[in-house]
C-alpha atoms as a PDB file:
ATOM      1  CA  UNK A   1       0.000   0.000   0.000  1.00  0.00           C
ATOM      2  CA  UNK A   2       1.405   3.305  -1.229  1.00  0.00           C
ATOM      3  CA  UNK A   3       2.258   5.285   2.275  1.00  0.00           C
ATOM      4  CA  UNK A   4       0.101   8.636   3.464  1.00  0.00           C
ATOM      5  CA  UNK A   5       1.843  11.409   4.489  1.00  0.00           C
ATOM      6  CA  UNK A   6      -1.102  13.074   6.438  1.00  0.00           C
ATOM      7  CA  UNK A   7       1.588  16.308   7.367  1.00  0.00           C
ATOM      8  CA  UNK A   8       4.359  17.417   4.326  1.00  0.00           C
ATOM      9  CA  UNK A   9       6.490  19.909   5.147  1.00  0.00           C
ATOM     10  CA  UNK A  10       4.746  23.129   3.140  1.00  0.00           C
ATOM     11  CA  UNK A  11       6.571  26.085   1.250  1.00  0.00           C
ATOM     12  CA  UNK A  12       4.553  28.419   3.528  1.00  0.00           C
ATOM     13  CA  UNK A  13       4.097  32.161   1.577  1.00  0.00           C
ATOM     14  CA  UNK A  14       3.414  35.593   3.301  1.00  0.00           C
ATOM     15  CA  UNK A  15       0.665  37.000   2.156  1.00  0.00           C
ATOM     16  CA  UNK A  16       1.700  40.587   1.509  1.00  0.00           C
ATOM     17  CA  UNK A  17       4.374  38.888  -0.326  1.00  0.00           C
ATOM     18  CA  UNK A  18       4.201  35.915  -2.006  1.00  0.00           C
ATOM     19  CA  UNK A  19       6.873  33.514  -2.180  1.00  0.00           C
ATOM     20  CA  UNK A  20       7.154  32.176  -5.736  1.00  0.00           C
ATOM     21  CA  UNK A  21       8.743  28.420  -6.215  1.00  0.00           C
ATOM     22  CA  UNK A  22      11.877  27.638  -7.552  1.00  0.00           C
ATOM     23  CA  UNK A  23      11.851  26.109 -10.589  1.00  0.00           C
ATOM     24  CA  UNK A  24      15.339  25.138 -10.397  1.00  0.00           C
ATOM     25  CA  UNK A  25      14.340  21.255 -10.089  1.00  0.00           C
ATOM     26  CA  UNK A  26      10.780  21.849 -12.621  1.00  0.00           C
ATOM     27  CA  UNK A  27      12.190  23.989 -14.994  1.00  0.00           C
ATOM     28  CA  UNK A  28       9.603  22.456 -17.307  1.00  0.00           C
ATOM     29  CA  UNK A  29       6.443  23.743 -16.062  1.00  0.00           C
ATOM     30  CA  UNK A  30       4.473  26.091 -18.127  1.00  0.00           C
ATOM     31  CA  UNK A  31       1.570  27.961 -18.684  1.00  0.00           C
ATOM     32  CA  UNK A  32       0.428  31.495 -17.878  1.00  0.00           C
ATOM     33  CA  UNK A  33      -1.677  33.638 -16.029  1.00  0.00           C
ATOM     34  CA  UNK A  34      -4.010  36.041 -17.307  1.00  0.00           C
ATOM     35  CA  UNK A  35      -6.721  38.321 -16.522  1.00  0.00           C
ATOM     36  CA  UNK A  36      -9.954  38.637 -17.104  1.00  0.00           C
ATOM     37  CA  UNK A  37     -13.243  41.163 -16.139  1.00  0.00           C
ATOM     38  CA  UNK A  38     -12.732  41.454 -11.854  1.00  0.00           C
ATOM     39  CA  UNK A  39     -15.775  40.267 -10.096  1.00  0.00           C
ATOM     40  CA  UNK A  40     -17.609  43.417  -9.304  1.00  0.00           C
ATOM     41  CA  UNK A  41     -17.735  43.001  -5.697  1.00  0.00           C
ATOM     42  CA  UNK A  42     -14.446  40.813  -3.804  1.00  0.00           C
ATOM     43  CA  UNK A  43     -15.635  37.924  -2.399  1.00  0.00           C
ATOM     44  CA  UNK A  44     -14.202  34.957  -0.629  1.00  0.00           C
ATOM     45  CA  UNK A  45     -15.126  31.393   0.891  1.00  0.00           C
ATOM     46  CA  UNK A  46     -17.493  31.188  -2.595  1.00  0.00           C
ATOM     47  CA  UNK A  47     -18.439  28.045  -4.255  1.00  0.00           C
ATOM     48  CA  UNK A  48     -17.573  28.141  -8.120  1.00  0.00           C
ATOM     49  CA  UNK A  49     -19.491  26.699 -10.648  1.00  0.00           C
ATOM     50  CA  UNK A  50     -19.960  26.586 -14.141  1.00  0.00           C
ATOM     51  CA  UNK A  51     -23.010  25.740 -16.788  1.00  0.00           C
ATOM     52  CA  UNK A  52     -24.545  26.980 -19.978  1.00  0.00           C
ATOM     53  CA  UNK A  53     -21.663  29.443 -21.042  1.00  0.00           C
ATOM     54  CA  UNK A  54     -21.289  30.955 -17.429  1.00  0.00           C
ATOM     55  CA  UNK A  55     -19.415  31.066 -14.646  1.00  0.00           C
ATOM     56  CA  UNK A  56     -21.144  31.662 -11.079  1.00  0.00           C
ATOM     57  CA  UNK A  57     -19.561  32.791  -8.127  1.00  0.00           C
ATOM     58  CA  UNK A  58     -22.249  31.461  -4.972  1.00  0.00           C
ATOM     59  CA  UNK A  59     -22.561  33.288  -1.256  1.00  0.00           C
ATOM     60  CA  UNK A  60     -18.950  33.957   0.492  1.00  0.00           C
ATOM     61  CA  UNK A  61     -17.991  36.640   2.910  1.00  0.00           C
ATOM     62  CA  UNK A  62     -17.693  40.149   1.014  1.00  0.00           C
ATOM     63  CA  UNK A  63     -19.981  43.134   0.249  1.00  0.00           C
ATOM     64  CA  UNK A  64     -23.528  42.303  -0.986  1.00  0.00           C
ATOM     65  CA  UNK A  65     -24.104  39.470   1.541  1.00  0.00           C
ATOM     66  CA  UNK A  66     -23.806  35.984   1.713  1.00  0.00           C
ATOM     67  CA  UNK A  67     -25.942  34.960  -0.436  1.00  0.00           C
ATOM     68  CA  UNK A  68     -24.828  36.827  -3.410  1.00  0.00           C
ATOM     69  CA  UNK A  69     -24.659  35.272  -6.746  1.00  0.00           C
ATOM     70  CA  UNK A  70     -22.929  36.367  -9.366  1.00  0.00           C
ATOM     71  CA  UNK A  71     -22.864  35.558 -13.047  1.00  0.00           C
ATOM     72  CA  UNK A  72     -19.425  35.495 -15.506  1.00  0.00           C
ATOM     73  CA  UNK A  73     -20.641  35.147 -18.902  1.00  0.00           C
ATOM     74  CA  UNK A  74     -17.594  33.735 -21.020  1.00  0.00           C
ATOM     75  CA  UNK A  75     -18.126  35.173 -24.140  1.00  0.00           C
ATOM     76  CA  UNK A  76     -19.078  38.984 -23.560  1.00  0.00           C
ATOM     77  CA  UNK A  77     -16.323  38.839 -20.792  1.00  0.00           C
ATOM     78  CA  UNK A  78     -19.097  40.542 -18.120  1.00  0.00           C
ATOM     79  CA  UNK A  79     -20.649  40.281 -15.239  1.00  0.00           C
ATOM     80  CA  UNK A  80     -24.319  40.324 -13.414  1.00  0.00           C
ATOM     81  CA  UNK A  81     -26.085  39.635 -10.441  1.00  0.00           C
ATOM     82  CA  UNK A  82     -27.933  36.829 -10.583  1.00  0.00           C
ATOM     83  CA  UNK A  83     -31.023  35.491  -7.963  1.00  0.00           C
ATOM     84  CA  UNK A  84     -29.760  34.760  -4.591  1.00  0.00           C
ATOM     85  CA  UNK A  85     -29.231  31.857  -2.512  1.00  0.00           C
ATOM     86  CA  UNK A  86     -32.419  30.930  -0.446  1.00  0.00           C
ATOM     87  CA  UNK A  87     -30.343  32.290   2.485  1.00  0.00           C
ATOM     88  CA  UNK A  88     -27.269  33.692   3.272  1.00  0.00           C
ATOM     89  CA  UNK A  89     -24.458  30.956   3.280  1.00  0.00           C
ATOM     90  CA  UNK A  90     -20.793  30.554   2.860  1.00  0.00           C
ATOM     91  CA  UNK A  91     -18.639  27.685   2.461  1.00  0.00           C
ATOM     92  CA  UNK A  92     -21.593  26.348   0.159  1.00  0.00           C
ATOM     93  CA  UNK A  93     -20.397  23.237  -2.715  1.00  0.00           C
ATOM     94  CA  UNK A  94     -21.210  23.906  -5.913  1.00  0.00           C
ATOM     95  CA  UNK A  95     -21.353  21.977  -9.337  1.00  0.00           C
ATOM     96  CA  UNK A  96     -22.553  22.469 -12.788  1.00  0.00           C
ATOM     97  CA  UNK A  97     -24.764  19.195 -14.017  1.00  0.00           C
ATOM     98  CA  UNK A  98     -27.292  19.193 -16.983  1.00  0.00           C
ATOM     99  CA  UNK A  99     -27.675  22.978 -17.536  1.00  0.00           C
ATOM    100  CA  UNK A 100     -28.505  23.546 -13.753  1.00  0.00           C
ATOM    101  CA  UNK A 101     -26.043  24.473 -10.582  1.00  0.00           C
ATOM    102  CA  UNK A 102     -26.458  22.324  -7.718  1.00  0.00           C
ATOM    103  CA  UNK A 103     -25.534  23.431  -4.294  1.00  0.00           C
ATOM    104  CA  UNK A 104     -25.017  21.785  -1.012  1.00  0.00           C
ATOM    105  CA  UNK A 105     -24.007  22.609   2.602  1.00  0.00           C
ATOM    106  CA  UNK A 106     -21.956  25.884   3.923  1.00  0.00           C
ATOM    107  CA  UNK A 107     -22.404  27.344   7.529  1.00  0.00           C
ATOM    108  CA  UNK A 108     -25.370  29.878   7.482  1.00  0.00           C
ATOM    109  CA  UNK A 109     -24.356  33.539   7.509  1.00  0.00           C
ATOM    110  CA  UNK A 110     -26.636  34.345  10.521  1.00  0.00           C
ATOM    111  CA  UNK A 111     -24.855  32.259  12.964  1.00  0.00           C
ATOM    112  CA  UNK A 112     -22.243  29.870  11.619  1.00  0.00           C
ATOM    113  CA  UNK A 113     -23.664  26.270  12.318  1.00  0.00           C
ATOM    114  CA  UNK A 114     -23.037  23.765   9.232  1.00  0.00           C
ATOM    115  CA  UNK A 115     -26.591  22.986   7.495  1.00  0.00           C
ATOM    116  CA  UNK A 116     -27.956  20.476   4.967  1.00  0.00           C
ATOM    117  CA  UNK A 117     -29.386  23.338   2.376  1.00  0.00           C
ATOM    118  CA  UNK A 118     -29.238  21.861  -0.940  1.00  0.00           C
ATOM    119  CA  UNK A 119     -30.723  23.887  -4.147  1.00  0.00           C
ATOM    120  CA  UNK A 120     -30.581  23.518  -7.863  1.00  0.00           C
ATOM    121  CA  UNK A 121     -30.270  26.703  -9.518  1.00  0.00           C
ATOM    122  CA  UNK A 122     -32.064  26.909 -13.125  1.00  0.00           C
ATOM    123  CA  UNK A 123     -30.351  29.902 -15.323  1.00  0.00           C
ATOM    124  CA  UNK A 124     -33.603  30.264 -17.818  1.00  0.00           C
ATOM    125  CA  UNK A 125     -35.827  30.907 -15.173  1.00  0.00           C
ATOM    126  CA  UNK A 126     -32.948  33.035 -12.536  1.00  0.00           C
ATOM    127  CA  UNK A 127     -34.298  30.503  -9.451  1.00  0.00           C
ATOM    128  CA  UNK A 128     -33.243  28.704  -6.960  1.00  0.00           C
ATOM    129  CA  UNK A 129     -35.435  25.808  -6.229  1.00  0.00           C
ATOM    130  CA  UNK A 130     -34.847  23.358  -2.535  1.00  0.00           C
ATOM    131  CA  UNK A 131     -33.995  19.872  -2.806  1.00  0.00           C
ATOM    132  CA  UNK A 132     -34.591  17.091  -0.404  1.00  0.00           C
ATOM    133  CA  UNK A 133     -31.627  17.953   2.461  1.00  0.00           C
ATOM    134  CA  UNK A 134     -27.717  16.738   2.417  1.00  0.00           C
ATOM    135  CA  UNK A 135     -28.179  13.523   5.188  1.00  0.00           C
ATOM    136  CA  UNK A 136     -25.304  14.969   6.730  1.00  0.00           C
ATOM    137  CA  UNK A 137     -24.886  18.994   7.268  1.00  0.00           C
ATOM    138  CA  UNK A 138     -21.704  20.242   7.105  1.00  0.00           C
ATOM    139  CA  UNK A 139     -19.500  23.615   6.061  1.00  0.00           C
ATOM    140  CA  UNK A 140     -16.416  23.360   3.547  1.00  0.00           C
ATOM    141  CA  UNK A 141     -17.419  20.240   1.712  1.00  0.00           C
ATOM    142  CA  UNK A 142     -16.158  19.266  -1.342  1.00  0.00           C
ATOM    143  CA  UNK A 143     -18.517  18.448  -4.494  1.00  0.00           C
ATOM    144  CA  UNK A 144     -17.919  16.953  -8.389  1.00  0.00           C
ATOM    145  CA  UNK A 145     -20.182  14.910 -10.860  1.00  0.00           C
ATOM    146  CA  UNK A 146     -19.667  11.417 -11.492  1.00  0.00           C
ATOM    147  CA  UNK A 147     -21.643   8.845 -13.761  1.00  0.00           C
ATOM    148  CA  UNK A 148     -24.917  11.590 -13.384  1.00  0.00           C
ATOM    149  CA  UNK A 149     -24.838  11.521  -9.951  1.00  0.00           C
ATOM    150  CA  UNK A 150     -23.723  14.606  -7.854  1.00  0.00           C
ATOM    151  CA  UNK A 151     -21.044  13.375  -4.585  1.00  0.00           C
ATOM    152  CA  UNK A 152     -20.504  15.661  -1.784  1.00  0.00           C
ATOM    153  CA  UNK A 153     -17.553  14.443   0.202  1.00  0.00           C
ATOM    154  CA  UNK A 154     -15.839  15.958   3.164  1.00  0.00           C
ATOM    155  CA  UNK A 155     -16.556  18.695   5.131  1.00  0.00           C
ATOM    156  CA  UNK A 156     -17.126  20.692   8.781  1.00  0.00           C
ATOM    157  CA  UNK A 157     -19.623  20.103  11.475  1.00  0.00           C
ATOM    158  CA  UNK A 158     -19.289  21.505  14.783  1.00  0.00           C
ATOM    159  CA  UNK A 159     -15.488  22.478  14.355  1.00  0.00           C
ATOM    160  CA  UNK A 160     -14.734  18.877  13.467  1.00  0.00           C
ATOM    161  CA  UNK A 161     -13.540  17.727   9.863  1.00  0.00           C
ATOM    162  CA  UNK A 162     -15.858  14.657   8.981  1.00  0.00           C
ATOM    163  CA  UNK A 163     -15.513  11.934   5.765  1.00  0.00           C
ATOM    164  CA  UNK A 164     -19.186  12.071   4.930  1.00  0.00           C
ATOM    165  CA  UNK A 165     -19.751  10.887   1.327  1.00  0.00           C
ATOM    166  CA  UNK A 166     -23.616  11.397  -0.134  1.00  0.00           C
ATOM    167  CA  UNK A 167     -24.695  11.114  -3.577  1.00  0.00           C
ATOM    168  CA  UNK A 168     -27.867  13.358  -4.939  1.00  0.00           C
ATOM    169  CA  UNK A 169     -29.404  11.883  -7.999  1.00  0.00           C
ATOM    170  CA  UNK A 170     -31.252  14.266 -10.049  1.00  0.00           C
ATOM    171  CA  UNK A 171     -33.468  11.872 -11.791  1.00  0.00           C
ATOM    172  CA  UNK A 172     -34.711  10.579  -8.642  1.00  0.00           C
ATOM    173  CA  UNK A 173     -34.657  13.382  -6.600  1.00  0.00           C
ATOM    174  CA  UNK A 174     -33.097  11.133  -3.765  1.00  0.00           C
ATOM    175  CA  UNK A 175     -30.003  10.909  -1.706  1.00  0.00           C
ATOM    176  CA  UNK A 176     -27.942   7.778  -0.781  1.00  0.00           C
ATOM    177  CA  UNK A 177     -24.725   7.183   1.031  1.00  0.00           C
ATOM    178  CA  UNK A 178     -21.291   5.848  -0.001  1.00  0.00           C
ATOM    179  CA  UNK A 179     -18.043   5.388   0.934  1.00  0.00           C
ATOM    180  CA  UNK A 180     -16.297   8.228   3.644  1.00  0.00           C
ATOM    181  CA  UNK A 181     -12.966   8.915   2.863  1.00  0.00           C
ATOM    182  CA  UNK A 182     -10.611   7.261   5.062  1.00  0.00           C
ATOM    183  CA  UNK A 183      -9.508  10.274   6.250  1.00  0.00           C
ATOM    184  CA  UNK A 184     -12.353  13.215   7.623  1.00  0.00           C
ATOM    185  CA  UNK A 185     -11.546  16.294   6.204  1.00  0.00           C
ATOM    186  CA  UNK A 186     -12.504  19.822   4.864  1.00  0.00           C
ATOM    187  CA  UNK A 187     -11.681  22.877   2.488  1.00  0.00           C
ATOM    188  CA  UNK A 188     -10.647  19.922   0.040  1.00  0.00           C
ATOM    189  CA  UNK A 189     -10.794  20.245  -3.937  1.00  0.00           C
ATOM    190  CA  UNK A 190     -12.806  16.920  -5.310  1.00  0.00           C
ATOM    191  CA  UNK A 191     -12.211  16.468  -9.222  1.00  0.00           C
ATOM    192  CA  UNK A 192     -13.555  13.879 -11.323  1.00  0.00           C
ATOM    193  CA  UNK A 193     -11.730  12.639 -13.743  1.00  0.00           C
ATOM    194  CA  UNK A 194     -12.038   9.741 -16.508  1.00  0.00           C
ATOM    195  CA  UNK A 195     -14.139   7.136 -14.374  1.00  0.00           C
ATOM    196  CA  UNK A 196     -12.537   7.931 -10.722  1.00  0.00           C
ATOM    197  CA  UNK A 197     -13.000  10.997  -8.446  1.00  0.00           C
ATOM    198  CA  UNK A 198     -10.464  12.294  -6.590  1.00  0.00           C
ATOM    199  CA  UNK A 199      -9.994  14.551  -3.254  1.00  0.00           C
ATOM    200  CA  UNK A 200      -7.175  16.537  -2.742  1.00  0.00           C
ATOM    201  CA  UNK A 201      -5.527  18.528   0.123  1.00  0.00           C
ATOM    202  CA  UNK A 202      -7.745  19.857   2.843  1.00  0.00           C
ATOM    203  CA  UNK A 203      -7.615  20.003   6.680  1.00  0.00           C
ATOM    204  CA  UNK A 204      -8.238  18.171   9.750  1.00  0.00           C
ATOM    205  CA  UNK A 205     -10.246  20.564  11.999  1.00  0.00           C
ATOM    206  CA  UNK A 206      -8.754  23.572  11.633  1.00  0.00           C
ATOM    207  CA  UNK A 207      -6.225  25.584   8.993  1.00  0.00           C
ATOM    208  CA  UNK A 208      -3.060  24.996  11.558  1.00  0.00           C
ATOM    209  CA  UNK A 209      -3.509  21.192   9.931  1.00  0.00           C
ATOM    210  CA  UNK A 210      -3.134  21.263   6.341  1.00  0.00           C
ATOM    211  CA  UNK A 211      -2.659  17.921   4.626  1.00  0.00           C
ATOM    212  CA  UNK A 212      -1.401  16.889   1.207  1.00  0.00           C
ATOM    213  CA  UNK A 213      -3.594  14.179   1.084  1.00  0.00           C
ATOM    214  CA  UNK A 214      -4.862  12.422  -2.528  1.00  0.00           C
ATOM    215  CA  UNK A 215      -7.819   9.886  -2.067  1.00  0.00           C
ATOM    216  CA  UNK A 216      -8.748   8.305  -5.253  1.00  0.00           C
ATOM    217  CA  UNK A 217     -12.751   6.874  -5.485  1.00  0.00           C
ATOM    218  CA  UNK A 218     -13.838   3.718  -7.791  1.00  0.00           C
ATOM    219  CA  UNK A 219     -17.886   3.849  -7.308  1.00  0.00           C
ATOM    220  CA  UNK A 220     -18.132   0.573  -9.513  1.00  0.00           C
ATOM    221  CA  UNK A 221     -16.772  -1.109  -6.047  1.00  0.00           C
ATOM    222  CA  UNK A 222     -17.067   2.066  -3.637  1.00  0.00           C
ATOM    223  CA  UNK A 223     -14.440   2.689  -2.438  1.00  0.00           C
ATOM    224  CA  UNK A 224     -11.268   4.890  -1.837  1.00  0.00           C
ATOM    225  CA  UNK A 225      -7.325   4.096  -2.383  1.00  0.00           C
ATOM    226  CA  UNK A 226      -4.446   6.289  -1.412  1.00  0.00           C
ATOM    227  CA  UNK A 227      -3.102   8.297  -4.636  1.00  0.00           C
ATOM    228  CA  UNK A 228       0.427  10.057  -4.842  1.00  0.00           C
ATOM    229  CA  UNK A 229       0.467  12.781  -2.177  1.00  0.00           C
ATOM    230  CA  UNK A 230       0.324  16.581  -3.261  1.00  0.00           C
ATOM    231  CA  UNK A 231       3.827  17.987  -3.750  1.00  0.00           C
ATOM    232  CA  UNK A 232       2.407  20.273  -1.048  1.00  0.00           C
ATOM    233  CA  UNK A 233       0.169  20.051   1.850  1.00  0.00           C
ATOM    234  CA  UNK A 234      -2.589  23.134   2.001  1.00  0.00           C
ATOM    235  CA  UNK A 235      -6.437  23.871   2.460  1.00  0.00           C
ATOM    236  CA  UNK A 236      -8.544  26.187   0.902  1.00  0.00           C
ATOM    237  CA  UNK A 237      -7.529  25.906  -2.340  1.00  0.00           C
ATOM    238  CA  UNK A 238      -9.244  25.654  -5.687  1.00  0.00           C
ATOM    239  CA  UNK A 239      -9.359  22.202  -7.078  1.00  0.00           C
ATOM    240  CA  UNK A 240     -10.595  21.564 -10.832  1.00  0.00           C
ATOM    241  CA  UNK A 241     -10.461  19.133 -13.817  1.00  0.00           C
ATOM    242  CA  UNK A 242      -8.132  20.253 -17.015  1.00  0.00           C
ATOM    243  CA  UNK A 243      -6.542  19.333 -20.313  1.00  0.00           C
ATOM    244  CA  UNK A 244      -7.047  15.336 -18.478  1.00  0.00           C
ATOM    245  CA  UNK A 245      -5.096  16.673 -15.443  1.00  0.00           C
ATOM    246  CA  UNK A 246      -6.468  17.346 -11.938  1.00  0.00           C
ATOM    247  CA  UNK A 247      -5.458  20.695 -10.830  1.00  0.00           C
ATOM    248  CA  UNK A 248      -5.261  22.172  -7.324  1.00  0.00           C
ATOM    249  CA  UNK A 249      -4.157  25.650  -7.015  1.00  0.00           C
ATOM    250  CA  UNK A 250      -3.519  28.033  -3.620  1.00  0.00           C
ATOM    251  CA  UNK A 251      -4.863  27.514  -0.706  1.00  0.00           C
ATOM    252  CA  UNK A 252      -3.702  28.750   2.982  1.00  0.00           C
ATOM    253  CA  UNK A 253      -2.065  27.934   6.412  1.00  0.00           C
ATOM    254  CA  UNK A 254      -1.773  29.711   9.578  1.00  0.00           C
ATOM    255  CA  UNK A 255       1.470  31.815   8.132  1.00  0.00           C
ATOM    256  CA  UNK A 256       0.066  32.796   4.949  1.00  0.00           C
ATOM    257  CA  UNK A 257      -1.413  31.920   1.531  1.00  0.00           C
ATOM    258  CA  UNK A 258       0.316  29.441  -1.312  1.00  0.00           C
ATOM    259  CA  UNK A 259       0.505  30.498  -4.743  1.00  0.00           C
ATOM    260  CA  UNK A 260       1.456  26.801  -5.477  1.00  0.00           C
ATOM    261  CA  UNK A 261      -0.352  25.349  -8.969  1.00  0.00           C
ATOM    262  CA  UNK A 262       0.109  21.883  -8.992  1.00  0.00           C
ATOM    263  CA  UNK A 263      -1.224  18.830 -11.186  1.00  0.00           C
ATOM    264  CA  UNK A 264      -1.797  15.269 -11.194  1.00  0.00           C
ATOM    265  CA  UNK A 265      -1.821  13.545 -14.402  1.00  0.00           C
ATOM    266  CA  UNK A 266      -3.342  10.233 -14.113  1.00  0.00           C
ATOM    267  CA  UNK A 267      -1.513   8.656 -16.993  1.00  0.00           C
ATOM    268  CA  UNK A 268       1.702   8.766 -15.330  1.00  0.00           C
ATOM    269  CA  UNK A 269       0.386   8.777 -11.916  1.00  0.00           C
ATOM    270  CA  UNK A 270       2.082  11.700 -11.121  1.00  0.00           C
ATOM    271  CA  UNK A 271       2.566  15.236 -10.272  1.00  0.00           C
ATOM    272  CA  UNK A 272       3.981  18.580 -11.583  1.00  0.00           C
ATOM    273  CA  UNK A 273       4.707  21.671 -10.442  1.00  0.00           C
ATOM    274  CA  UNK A 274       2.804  24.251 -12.875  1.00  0.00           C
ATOM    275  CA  UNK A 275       3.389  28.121 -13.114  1.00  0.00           C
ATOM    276  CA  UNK A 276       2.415  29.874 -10.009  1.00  0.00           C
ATOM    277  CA  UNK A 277      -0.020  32.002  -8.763  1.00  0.00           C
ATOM    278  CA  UNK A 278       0.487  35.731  -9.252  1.00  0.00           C
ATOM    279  CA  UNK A 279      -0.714  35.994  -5.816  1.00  0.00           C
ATOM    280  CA  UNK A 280      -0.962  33.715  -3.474  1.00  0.00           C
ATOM    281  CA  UNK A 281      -5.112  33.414  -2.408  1.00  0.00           C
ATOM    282  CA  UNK A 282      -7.533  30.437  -1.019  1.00  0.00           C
ATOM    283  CA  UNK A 283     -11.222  31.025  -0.245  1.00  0.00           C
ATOM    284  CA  UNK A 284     -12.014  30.273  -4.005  1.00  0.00           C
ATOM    285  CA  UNK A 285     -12.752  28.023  -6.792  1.00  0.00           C
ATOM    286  CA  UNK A 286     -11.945  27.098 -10.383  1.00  0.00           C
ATOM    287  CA  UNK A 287     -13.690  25.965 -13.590  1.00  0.00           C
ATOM    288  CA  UNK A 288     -12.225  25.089 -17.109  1.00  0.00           C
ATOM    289  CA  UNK A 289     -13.840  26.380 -19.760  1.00  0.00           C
ATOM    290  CA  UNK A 290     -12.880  27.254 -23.402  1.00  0.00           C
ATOM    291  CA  UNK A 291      -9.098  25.376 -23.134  1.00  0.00           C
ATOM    292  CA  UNK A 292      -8.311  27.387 -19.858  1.00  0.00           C
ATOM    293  CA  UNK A 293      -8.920  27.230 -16.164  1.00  0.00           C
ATOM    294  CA  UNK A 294     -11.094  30.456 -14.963  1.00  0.00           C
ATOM    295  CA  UNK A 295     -10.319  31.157 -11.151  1.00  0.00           C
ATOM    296  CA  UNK A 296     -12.456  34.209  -9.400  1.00  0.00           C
ATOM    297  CA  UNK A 297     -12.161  35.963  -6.121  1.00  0.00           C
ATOM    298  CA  UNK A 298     -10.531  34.510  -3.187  1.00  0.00           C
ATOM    299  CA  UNK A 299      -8.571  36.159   0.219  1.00  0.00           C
ATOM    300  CA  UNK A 300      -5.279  36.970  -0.599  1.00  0.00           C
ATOM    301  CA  UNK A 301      -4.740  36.788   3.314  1.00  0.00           C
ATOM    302  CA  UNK A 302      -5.386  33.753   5.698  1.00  0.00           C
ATOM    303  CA  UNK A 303      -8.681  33.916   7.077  1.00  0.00           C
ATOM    304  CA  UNK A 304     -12.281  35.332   6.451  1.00  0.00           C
ATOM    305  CA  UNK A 305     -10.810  38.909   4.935  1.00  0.00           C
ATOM    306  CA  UNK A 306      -8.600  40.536   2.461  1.00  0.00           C
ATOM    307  CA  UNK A 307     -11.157  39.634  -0.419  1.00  0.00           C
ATOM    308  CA  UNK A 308     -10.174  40.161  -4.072  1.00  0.00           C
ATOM    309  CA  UNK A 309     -11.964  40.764  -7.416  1.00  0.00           C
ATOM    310  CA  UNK A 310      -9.209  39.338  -9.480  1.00  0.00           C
ATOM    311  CA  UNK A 311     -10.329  36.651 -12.126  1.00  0.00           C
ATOM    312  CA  UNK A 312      -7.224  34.549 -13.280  1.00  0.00           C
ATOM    313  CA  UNK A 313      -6.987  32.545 -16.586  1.00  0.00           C
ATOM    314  CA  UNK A 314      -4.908  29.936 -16.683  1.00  0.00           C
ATOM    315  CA  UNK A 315      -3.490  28.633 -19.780  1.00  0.00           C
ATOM    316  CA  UNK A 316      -1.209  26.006 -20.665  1.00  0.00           C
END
């Protein structure tokens, strides 16, 4: 059994100025960061999603409340207010399925307890409709499509990191359990890719416990297996699939925020260290879209301030 290092030794950045990686040993990573419109109010602690030619940008801490949504639309390069949550949430997952956004969990904005919320957000009509609740509430989880069913792993309930794994199933409207991760966490990235999903990074309990941890799903027997650890252990980052590779990029620690990009190609089972952040950032979320990686808002500063209106591109 491949070994788990639960605690790596991270390249920890400042966050008034970020530390950018030597290359000197992956002088072969490329790519490039670009800009795009800034979000229109900063906003952190978001779920990102994207559907139907837009990006959206759900609840968060930052002006215009927690349960702000806004709407990037890819090919004017704009952006709009959309309808809002139900109520005011942040920490909320997020995924694009079948033309609709479906949301799940967060801690509500009014007092900070993890809740089961789950919605599906229809972009013909602007609404937000409920959905039966999560089985399990929790802040901070982690949420990707696999085989038409929706899997929210992960997460936060009462200041403990938990391995919860529950699958919503649009055409029945119902949700069922599966297999927790072996190891609880939260502020994780969860990417499916090919026929396997897998979660990356996160925390146990709190940010002063990052982990470079890579769990690696197989629904047709249900269960998880211990993948190559991150090159670097960090929570809060943005996880996404891209170009075949699983990407997760920032993230934060006690000290500071990471500008570290890094991806796993499962071909060669592998890593590589791709170019950095601009800034370092966590708090945030990314999409692919149009052969690049779209990456909006996010705290350039550890914590629940310091929230930007940047929107990165990423190109390789």
């Amino acid at each position: 059994m491949r070994r788990r290092d639960v605690l790596a030794l991270p390249v920890i950045l400042t966050a008034s100025v970020p530390v950018m990686l030597s290359l000197s040993k992956h002088d072969t990573a490329d790519g490039r960061w670009t800009t795009k419109a800034p979000l229109p109010l900063g906003r952190s602690e978001i779920a990102v999603a994207a559907t139907d030619g837009a990006l959206y940008v759900i609840g968060g801490f930052g002006p215009g409340g927690q349960a702000l949504v806004l709407a990037y639309e890819f090919a004017t390069d704009r952006w709009r207010e959309r309808a809002p949550l139900p109520r005011g949430l942040n920490h909320v997952g997020a995924v694009g399925h079948g033309g609709r956004i479906y949301a799940a969990g967060g801690f509500a904005a009014e007092d900070g307890r993890a809740v089961g919320d789950a919605y599906v957000y229809d972009p013909g009509t602007d609404r937000w409709s409920a959905l039966a609740p999560l089985p399990t509430p929790r802040g901070a989880p982690a949420v990707a499509v696999l085989a038409e069913r929706i899997h929210v792993v992960g997460g936060n309930a009462g200041g403990k990191s938990i391995g919860a794994h529950e699958l919503y199933d649009p055409r029945t409207r119902r949700w069922s359990s599966a297999a927790p991760l072996p190891q609880g966490r939260d502020h994780l990235g969860l990417v499916a890719l090919d026929d396997r999903i897998h979660a990356l990074a996160g925390r146990i309990d709190t940010y002063a416990h990052p982990t470079n941890l890579h769990d690696v799903y197989d629904a047709r027997v249900d269960r998880w297996s211990a993948g190559p650890p991150l090159p670097t252990a960090r929570s809060g980052g943005a996880a996404s699939a891209y170009e075949g590779r699983a990407y997760y990029i920032g993230g934060e620690e006690p000290r500071g925020t990471f500008v570290q990009n890094e991806a796993y190609d499962p071909r060669s089972d592998a890593w590589s260290i791709e170019t950095p952040l601009p800034q370092g950032r966590h708090g945030f979320g990314a999409v692919a879209a149009g052969g690049a990686l779209f990456a909006p808002g996010g705290a350039a500063v550890p914590g629940g301030s310091g929230q930007t209106t940047t929107l990165l591109v990423f190109t390789r």
